[in-house]
C-alpha atoms as a PDB file:
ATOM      1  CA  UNK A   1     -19.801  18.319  19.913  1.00  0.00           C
ATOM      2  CA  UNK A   2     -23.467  18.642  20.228  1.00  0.00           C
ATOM      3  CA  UNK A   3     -25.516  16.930  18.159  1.00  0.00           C
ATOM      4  CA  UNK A   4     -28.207  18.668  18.662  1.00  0.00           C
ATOM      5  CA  UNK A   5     -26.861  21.776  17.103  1.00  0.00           C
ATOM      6  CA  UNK A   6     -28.436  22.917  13.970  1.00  0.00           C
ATOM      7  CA  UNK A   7     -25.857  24.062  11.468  1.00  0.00           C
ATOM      8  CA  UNK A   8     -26.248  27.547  11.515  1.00  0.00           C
ATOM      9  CA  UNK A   9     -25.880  27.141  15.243  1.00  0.00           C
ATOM     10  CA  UNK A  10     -22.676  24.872  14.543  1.00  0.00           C
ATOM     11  CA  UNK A  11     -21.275  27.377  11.876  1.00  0.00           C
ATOM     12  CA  UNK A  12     -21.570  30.548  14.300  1.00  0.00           C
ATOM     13  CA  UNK A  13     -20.152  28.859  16.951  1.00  0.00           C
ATOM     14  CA  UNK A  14     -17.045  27.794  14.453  1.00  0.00           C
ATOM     15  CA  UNK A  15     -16.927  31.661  13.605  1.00  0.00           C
ATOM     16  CA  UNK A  16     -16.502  32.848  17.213  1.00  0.00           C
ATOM     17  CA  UNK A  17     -14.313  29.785  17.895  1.00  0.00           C
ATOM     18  CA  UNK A  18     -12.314  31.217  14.558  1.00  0.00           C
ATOM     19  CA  UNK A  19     -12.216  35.219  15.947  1.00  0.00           C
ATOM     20  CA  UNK A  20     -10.814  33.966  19.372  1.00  0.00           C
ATOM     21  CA  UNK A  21      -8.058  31.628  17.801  1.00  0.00           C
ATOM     22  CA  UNK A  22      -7.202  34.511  15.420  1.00  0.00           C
ATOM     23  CA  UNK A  23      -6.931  37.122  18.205  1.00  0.00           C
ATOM     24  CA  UNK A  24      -4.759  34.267  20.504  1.00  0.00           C
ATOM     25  CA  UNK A  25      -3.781  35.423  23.924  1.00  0.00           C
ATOM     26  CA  UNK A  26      -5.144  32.555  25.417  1.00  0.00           C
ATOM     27  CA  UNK A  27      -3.334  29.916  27.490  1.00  0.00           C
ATOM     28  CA  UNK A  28      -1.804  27.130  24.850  1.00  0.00           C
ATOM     29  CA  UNK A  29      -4.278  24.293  26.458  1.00  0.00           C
ATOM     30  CA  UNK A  30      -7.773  26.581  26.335  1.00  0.00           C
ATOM     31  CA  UNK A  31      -6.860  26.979  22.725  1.00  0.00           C
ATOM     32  CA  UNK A  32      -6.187  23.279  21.660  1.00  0.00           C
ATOM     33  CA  UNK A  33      -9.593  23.080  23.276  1.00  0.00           C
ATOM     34  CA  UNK A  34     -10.987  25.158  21.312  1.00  0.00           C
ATOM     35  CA  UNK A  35      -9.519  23.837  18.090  1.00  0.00           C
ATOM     36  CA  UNK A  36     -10.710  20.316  18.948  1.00  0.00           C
ATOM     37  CA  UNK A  37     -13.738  22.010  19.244  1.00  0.00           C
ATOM     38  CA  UNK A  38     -13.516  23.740  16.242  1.00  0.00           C
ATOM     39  CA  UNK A  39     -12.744  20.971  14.140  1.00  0.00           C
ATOM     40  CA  UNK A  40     -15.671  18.824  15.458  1.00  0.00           C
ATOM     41  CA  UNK A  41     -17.471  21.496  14.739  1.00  0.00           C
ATOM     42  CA  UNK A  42     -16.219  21.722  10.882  1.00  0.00           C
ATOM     43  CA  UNK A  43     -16.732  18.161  10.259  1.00  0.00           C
ATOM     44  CA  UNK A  44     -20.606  18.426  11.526  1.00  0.00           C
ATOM     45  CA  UNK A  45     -20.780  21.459   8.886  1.00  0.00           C
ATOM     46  CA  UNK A  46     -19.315  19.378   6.471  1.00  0.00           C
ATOM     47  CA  UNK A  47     -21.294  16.096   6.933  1.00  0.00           C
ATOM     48  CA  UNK A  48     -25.066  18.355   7.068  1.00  0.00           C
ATOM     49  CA  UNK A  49     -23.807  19.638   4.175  1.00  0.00           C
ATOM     50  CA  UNK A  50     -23.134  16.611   2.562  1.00  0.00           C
ATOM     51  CA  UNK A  51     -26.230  15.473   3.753  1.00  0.00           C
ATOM     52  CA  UNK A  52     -28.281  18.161   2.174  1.00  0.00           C
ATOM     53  CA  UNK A  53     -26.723  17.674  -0.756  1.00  0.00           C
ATOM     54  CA  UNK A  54     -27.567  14.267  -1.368  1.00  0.00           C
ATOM     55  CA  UNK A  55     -31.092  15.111  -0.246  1.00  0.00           C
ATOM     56  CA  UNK A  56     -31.287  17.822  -3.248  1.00  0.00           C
ATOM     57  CA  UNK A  57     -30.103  15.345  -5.744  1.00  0.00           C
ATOM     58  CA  UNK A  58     -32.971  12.831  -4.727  1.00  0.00           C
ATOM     59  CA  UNK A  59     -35.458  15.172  -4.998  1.00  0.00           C
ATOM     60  CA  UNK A  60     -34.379  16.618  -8.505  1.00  0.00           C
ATOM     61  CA  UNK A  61     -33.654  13.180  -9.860  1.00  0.00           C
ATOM     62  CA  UNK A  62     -37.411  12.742  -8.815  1.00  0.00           C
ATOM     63  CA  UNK A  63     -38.112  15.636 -10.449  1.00  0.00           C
ATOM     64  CA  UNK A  64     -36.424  14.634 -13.620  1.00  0.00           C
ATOM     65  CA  UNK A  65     -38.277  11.014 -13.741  1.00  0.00           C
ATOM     66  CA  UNK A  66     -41.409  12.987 -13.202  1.00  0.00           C
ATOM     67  CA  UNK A  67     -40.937  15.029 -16.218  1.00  0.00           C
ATOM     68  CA  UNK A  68     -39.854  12.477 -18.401  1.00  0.00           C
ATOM     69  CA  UNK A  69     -42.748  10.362 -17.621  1.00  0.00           C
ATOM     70  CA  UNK A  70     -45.225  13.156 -18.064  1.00  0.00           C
ATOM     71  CA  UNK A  71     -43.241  13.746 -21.439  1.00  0.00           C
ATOM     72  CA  UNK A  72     -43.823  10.167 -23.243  1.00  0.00           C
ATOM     73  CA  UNK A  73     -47.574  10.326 -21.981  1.00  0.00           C
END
């Protein structure tokens, strides 16, 4: 998997690696390959999604200890 995918690269490559699995026809090994690749694919998804997430809770706890202290000024 490249790294250096961003994830809307990474998620529209899962969706045409998801159409051609779907249709099948393929010879058994090219589609192992392809859900290998697939599933490396899902996992990077996953983990700059759980990334993001953590980044959004940072910034609005930030936000919320910002407030607060403007609030008791």
């Amino acid at each position: 998997m490249d790294e250096g995918l961003s994830f809307e690269q990474a998620l529209k490559r899962l969706e045409k690696i998801t159409e051609t699995l779907q249709k099948g026809g393929k010879p058994l090994e090219e589609m192992i390959a392809l859900f290998e690749e697939g599933a490396a694919l899902a996992k990077t998804c996953h983990d700059r999604l759980n990334s993001a997430e953590l980044k959004l809770q940072k910034v609005q706890t930030m936000f919320e200890q910002e407030a607060e202290s403007g609030e008791s000024d």
